[in-house]
N, C-alpha and C. Protein backbone atom coordinates (compact mmCIF):
# COMPACT_ATOMS: atom_id res chain seq x y z
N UNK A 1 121.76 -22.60 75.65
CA UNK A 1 122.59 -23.75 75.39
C UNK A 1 123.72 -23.40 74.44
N UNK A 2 123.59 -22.42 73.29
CA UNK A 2 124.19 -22.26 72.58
C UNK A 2 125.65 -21.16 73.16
N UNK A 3 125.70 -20.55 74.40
CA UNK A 3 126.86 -20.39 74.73
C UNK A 3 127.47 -21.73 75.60
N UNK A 4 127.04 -22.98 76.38
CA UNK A 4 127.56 -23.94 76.80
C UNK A 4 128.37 -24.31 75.46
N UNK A 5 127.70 -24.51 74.50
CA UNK A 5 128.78 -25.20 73.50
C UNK A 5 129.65 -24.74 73.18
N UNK A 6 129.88 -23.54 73.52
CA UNK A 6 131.14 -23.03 73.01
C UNK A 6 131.96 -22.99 73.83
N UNK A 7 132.32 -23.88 74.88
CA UNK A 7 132.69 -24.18 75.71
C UNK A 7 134.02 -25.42 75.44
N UNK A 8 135.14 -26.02 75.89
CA UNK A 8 135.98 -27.07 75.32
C UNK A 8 135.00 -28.39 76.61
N UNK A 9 134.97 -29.75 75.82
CA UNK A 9 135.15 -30.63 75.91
C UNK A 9 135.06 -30.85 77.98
N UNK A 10 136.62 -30.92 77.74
CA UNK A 10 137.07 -30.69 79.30
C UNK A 10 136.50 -29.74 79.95
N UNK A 11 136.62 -28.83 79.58
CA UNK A 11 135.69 -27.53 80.92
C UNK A 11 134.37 -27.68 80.96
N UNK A 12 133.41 -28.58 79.69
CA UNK A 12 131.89 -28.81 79.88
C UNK A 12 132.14 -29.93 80.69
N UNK A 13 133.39 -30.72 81.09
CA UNK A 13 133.15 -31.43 82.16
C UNK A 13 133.14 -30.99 83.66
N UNK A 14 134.14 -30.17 83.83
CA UNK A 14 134.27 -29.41 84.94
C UNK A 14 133.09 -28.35 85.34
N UNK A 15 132.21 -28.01 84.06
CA UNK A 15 131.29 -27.27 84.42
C UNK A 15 129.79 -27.96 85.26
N UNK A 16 129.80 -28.99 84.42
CA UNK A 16 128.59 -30.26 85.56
C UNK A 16 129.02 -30.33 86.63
N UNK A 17 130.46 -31.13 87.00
CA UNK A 17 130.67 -31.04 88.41
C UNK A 17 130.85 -29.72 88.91
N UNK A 18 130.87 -28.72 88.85
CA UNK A 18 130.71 -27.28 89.73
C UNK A 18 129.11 -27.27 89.62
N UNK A 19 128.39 -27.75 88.57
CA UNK A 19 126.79 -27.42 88.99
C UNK A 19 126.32 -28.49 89.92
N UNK A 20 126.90 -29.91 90.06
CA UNK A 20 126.35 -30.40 91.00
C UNK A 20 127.15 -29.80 92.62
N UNK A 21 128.08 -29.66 92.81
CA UNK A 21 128.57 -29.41 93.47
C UNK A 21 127.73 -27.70 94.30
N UNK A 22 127.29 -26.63 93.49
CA UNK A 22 126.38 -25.87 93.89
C UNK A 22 124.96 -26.40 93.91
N UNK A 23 124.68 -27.77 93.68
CA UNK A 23 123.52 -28.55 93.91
C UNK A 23 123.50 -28.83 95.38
N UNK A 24 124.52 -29.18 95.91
CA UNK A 24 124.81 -29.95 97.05
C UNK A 24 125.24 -30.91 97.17
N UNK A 25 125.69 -31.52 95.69
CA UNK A 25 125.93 -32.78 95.80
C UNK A 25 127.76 -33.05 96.48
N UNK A 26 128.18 -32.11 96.92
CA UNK A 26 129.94 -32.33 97.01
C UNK A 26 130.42 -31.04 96.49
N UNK A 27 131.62 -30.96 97.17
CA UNK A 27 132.40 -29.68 96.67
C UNK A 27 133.69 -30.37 96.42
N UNK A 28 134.13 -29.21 95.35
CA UNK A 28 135.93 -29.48 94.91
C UNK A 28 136.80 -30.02 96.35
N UNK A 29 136.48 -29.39 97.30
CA UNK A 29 137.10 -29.41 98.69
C UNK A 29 136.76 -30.17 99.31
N UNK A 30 135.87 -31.55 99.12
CA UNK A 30 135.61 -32.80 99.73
C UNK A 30 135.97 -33.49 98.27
N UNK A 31 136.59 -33.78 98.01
CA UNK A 31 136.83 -34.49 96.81
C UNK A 31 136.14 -34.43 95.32
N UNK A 32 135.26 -33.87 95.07
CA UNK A 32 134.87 -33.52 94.10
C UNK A 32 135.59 -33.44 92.82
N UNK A 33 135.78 -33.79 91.25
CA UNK A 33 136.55 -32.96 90.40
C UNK A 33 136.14 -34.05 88.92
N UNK A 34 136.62 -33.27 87.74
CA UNK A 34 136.71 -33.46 86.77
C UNK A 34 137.84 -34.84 86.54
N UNK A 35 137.91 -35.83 85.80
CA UNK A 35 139.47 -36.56 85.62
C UNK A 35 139.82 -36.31 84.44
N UNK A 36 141.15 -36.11 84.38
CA UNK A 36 141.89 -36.08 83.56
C UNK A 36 141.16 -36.40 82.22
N UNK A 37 141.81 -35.74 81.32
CA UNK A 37 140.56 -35.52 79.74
C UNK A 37 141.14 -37.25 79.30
N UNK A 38 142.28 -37.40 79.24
CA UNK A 38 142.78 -38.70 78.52
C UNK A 38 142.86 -39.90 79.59
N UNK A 39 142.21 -41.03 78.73
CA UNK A 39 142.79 -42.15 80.20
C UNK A 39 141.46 -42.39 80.83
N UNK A 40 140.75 -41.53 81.33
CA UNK A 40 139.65 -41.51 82.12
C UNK A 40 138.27 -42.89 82.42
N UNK A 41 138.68 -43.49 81.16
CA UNK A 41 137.90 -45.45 81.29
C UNK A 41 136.37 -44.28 80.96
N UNK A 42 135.73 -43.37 80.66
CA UNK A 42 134.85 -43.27 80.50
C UNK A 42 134.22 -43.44 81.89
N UNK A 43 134.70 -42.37 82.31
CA UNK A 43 134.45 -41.47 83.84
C UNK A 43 135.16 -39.97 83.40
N UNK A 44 133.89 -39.25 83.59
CA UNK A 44 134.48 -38.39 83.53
C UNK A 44 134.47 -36.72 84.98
N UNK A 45 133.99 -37.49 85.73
CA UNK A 45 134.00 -36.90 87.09
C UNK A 45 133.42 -38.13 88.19
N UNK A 46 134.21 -37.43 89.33
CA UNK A 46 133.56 -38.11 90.69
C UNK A 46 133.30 -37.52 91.38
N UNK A 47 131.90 -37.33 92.06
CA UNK A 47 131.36 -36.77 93.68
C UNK A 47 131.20 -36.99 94.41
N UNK A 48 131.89 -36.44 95.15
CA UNK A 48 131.72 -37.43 96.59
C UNK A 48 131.01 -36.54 97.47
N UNK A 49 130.05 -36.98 98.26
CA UNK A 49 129.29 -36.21 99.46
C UNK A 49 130.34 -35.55 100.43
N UNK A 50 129.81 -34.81 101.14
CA UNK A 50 130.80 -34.06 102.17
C UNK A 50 131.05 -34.58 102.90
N UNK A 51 130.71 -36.13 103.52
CA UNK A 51 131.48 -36.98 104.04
C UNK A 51 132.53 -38.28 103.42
N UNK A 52 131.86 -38.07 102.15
CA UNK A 52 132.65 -39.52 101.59
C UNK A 52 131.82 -40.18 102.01
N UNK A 53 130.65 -40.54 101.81
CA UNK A 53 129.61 -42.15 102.35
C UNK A 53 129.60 -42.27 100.80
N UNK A 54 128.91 -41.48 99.82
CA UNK A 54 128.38 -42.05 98.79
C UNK A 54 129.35 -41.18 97.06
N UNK A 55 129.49 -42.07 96.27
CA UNK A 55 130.32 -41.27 95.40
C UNK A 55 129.31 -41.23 93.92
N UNK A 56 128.91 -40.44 93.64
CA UNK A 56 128.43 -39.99 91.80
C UNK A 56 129.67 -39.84 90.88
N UNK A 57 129.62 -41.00 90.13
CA UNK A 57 130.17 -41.28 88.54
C UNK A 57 129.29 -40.63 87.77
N UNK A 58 130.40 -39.62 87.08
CA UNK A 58 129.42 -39.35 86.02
C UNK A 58 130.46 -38.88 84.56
N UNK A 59 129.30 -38.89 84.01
CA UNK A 59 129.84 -39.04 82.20
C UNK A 59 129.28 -38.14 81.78
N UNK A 60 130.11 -36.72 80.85
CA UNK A 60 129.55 -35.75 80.40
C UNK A 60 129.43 -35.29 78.56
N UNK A 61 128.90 -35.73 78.04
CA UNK A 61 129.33 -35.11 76.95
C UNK A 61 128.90 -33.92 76.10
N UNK A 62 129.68 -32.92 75.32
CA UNK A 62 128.99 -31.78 75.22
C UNK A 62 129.01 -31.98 73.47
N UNK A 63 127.52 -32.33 72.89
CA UNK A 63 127.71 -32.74 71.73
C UNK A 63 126.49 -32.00 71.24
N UNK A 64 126.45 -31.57 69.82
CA UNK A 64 125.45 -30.70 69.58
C UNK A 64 123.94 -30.86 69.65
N UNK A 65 123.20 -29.98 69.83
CA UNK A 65 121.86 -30.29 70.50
C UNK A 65 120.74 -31.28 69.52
N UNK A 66 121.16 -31.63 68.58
CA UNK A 66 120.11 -32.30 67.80
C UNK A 66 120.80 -33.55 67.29
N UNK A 67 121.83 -33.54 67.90
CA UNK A 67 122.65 -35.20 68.05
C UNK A 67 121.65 -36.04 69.54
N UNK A 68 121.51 -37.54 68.96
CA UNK A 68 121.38 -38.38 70.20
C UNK A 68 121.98 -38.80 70.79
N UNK A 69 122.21 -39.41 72.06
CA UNK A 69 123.11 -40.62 72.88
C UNK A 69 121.79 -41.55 72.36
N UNK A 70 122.97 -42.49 72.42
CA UNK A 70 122.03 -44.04 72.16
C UNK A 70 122.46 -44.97 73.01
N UNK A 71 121.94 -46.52 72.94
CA UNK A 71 122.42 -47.04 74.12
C UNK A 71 123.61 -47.72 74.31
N UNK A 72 124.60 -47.53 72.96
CA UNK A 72 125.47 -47.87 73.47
C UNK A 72 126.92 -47.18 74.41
N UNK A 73 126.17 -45.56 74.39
CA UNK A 73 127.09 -44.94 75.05
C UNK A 73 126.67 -45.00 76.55
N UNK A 74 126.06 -45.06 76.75
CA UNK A 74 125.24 -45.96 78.13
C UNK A 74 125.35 -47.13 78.67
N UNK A 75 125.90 -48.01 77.86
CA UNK A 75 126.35 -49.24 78.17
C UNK A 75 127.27 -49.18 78.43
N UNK A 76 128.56 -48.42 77.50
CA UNK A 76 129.52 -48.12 78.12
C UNK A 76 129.80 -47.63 79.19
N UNK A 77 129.01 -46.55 79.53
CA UNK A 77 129.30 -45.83 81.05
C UNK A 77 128.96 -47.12 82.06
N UNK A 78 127.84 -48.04 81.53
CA UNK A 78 127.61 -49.06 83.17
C UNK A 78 128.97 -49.45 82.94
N UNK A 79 129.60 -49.79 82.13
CA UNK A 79 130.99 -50.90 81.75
C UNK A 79 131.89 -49.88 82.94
N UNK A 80 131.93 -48.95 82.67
CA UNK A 80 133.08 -48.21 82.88
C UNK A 80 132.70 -47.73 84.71
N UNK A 81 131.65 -47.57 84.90
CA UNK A 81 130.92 -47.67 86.77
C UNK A 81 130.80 -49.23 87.95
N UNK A 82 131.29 -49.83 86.60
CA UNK A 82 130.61 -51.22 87.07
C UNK A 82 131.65 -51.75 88.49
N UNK A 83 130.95 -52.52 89.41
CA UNK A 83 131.52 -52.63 90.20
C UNK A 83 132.83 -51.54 91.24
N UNK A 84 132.39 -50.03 91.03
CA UNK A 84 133.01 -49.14 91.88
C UNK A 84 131.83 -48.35 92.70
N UNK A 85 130.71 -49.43 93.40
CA UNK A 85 129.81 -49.17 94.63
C UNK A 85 129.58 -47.24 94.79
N UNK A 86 128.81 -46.65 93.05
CA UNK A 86 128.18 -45.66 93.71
C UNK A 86 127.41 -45.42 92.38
N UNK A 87 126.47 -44.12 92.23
CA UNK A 87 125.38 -44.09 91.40
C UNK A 87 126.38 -43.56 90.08
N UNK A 88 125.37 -43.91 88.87
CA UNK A 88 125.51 -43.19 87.60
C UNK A 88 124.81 -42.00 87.02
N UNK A 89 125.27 -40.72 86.47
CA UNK A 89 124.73 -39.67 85.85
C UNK A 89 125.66 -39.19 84.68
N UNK A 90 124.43 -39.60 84.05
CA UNK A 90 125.10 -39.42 82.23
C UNK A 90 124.53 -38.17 81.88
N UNK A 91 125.22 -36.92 81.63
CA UNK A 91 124.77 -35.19 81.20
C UNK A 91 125.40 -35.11 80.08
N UNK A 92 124.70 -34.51 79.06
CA UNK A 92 124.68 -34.19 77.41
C UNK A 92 123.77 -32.97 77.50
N UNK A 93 124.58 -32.48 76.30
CA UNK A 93 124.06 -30.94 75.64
C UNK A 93 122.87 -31.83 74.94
N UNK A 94 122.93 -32.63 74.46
CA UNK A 94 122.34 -33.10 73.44
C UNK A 94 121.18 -33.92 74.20
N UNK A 95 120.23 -35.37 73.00
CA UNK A 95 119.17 -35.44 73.49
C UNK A 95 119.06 -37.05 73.80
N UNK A 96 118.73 -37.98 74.21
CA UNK A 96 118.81 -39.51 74.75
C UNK A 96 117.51 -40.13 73.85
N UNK A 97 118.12 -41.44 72.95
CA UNK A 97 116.86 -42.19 72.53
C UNK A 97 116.00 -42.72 73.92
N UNK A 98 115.16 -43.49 72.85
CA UNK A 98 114.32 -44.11 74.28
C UNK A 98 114.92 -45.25 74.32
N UNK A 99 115.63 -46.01 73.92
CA UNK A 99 116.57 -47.33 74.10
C UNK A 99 117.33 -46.61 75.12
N UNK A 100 117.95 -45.45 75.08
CA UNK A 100 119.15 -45.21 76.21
C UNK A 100 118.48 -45.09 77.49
N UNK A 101 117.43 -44.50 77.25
CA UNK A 101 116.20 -44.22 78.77
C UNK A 101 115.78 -45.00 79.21
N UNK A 102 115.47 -46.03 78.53
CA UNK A 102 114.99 -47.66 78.95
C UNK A 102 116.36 -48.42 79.37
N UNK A 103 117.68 -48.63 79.18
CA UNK A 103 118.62 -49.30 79.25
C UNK A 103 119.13 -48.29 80.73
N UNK A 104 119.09 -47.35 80.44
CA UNK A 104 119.66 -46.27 81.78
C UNK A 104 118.41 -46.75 82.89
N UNK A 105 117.66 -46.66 82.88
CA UNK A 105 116.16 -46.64 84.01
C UNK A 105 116.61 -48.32 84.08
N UNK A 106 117.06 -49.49 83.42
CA UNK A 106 117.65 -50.59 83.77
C UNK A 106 118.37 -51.13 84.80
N UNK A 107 119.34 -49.90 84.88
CA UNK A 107 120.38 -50.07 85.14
C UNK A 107 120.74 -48.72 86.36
N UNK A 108 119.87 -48.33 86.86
CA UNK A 108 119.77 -47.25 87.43
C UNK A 108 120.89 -45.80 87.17
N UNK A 109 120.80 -45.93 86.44
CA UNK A 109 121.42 -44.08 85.80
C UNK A 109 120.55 -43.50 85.58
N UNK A 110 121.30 -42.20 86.04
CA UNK A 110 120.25 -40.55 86.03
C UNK A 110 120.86 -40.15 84.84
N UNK A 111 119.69 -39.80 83.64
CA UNK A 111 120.41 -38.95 83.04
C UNK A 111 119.62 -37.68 82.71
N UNK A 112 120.74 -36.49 82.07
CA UNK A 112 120.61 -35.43 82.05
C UNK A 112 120.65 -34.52 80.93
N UNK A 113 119.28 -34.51 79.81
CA UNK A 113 119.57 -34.11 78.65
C UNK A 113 119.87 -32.98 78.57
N UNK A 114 119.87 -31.47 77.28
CA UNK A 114 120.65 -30.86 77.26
C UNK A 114 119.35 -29.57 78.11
N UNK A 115 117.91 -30.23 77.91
CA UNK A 115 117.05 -28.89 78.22
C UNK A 115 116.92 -29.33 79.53
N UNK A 116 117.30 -30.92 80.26
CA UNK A 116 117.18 -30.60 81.64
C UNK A 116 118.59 -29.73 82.68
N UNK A 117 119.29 -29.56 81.76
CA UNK A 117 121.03 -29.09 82.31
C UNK A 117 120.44 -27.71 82.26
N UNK A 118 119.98 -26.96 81.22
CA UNK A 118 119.96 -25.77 81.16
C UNK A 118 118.68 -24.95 82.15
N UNK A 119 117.66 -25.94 82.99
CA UNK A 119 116.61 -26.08 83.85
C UNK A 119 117.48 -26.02 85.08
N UNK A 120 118.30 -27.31 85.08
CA UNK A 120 119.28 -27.46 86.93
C UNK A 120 120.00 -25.76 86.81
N UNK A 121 120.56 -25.46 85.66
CA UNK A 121 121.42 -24.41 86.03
C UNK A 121 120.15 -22.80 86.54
N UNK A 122 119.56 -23.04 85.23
CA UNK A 122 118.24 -21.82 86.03
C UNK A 122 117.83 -21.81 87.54
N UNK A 123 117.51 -23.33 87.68
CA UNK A 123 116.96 -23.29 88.82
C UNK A 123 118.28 -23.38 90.60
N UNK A 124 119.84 -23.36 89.84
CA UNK A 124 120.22 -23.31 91.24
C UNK A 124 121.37 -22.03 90.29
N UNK A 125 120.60 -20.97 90.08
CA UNK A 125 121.63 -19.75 89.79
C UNK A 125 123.13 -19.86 89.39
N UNK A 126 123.36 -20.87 88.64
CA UNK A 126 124.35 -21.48 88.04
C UNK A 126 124.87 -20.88 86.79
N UNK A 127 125.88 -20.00 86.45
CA UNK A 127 126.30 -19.04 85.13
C UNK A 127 124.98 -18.81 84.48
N UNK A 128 124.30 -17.92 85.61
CA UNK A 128 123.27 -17.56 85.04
C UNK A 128 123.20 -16.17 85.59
N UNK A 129 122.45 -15.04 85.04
CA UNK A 129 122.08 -13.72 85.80
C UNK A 129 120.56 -13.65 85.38
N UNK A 130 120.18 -12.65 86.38
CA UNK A 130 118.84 -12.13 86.16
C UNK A 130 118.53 -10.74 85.74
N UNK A 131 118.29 -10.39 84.48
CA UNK A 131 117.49 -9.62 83.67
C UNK A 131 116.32 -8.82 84.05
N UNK A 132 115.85 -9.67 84.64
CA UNK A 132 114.56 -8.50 85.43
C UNK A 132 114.17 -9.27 86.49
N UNK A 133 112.97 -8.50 86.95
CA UNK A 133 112.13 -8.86 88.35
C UNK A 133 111.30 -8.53 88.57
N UNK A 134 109.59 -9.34 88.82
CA UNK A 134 108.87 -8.28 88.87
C UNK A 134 108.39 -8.78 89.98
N UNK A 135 107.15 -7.58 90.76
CA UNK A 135 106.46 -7.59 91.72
C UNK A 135 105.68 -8.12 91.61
N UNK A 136 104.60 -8.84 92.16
CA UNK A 136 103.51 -9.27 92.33
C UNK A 136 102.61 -9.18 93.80
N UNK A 137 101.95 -7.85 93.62
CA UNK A 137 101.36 -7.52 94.86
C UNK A 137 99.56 -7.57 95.17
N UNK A 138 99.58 -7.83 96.32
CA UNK A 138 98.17 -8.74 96.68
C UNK A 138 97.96 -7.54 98.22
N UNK A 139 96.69 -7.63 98.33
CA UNK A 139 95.81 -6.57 99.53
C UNK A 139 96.24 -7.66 100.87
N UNK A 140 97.40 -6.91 101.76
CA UNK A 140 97.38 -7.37 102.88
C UNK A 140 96.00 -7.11 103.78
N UNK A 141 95.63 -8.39 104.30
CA UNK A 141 93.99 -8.01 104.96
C UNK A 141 94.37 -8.04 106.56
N UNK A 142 95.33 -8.79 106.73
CA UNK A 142 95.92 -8.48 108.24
C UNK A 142 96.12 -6.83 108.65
N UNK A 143 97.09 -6.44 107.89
CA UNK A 143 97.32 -4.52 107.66
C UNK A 143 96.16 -3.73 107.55
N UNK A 144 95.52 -4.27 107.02
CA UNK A 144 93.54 -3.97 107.10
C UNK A 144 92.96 -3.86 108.03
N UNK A 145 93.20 -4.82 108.77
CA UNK A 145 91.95 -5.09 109.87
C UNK A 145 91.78 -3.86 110.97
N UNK A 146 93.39 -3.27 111.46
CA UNK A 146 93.21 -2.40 112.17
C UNK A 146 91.89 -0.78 111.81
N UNK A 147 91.84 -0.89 110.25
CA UNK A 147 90.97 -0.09 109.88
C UNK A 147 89.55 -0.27 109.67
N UNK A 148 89.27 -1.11 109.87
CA UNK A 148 87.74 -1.57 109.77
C UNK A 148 87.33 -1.20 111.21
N UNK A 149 86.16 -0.55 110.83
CA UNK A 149 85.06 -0.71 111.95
C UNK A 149 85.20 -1.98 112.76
N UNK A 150 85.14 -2.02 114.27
CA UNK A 150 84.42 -2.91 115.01
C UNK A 150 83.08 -3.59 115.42
């Protein structure tokens, strides 16, 4: 986590939407993208599926890991989703009270604290490399059989 933060503002926004976007959720090239850092109403990306049926609002903030969101930055994001017909996902470096988890699970928003961001990116090879690899080998008994007695 501690190289995400060293990251600006704006590009930890652009960096969620490229991880959902290698999620599957939409690519830059179906509409996908970051908005503009200023202005933005508290949106700070939109995804759109590879057809355009369904669009993800989402709100990113990259704030240090032992800071909370609380619920009123959550309230804000419904304020700021409200009435533009698609889901909410609120992603932070940082960590969500249980007022924001209870008010988000309300209000149907996904959100995304800082150890589940650094989990999505492990798990879909996202500015990540691999260090090692190991084997794990087991007695093929099929490859066997030809050697056994009848």
């Amino acid at each position: 986590m501690s190289e995400v933060l060293k990251i600006s503002p704006y590009t930890f926004e652009k960096l969620v939407v490229d991880l959902l976007s290698k999620m599957g959720y939409g690519t830059v090239a179906y509409g996908s993208h970051a908005t503009v850092a200023s202005g933005d109403d508290g949106i700070d990306g939109v995804i759109k599926d590879k057809l355009g049926f369904s669009l993800i609002y989402m709100q990113a903030k990259e704030w240090a890991v032992d800071r909370v969101v609380g619920q009123p930055e959550i309230q804000n994001f419904v304020g700021a989703i409200a009435g533009k017909h698609g889901d909410g996902l609120f992603v932070t470096t940082a960590k969500f009270s249980q007022k924001a988890r209870n008010y988000a699970d309300a209000h149907h928003i996904i959100l995304v604290d800082g150890t589940r961001l650094v989990n999505l990116m492990i798990e879909h090879n996202f500015c990540v490399s691999t260090r090692k690899t190991f084997e794990i080998k087991a007695i093929d008994t099929d490859a066997l059989a030809e050697y056994q007695d009848e």
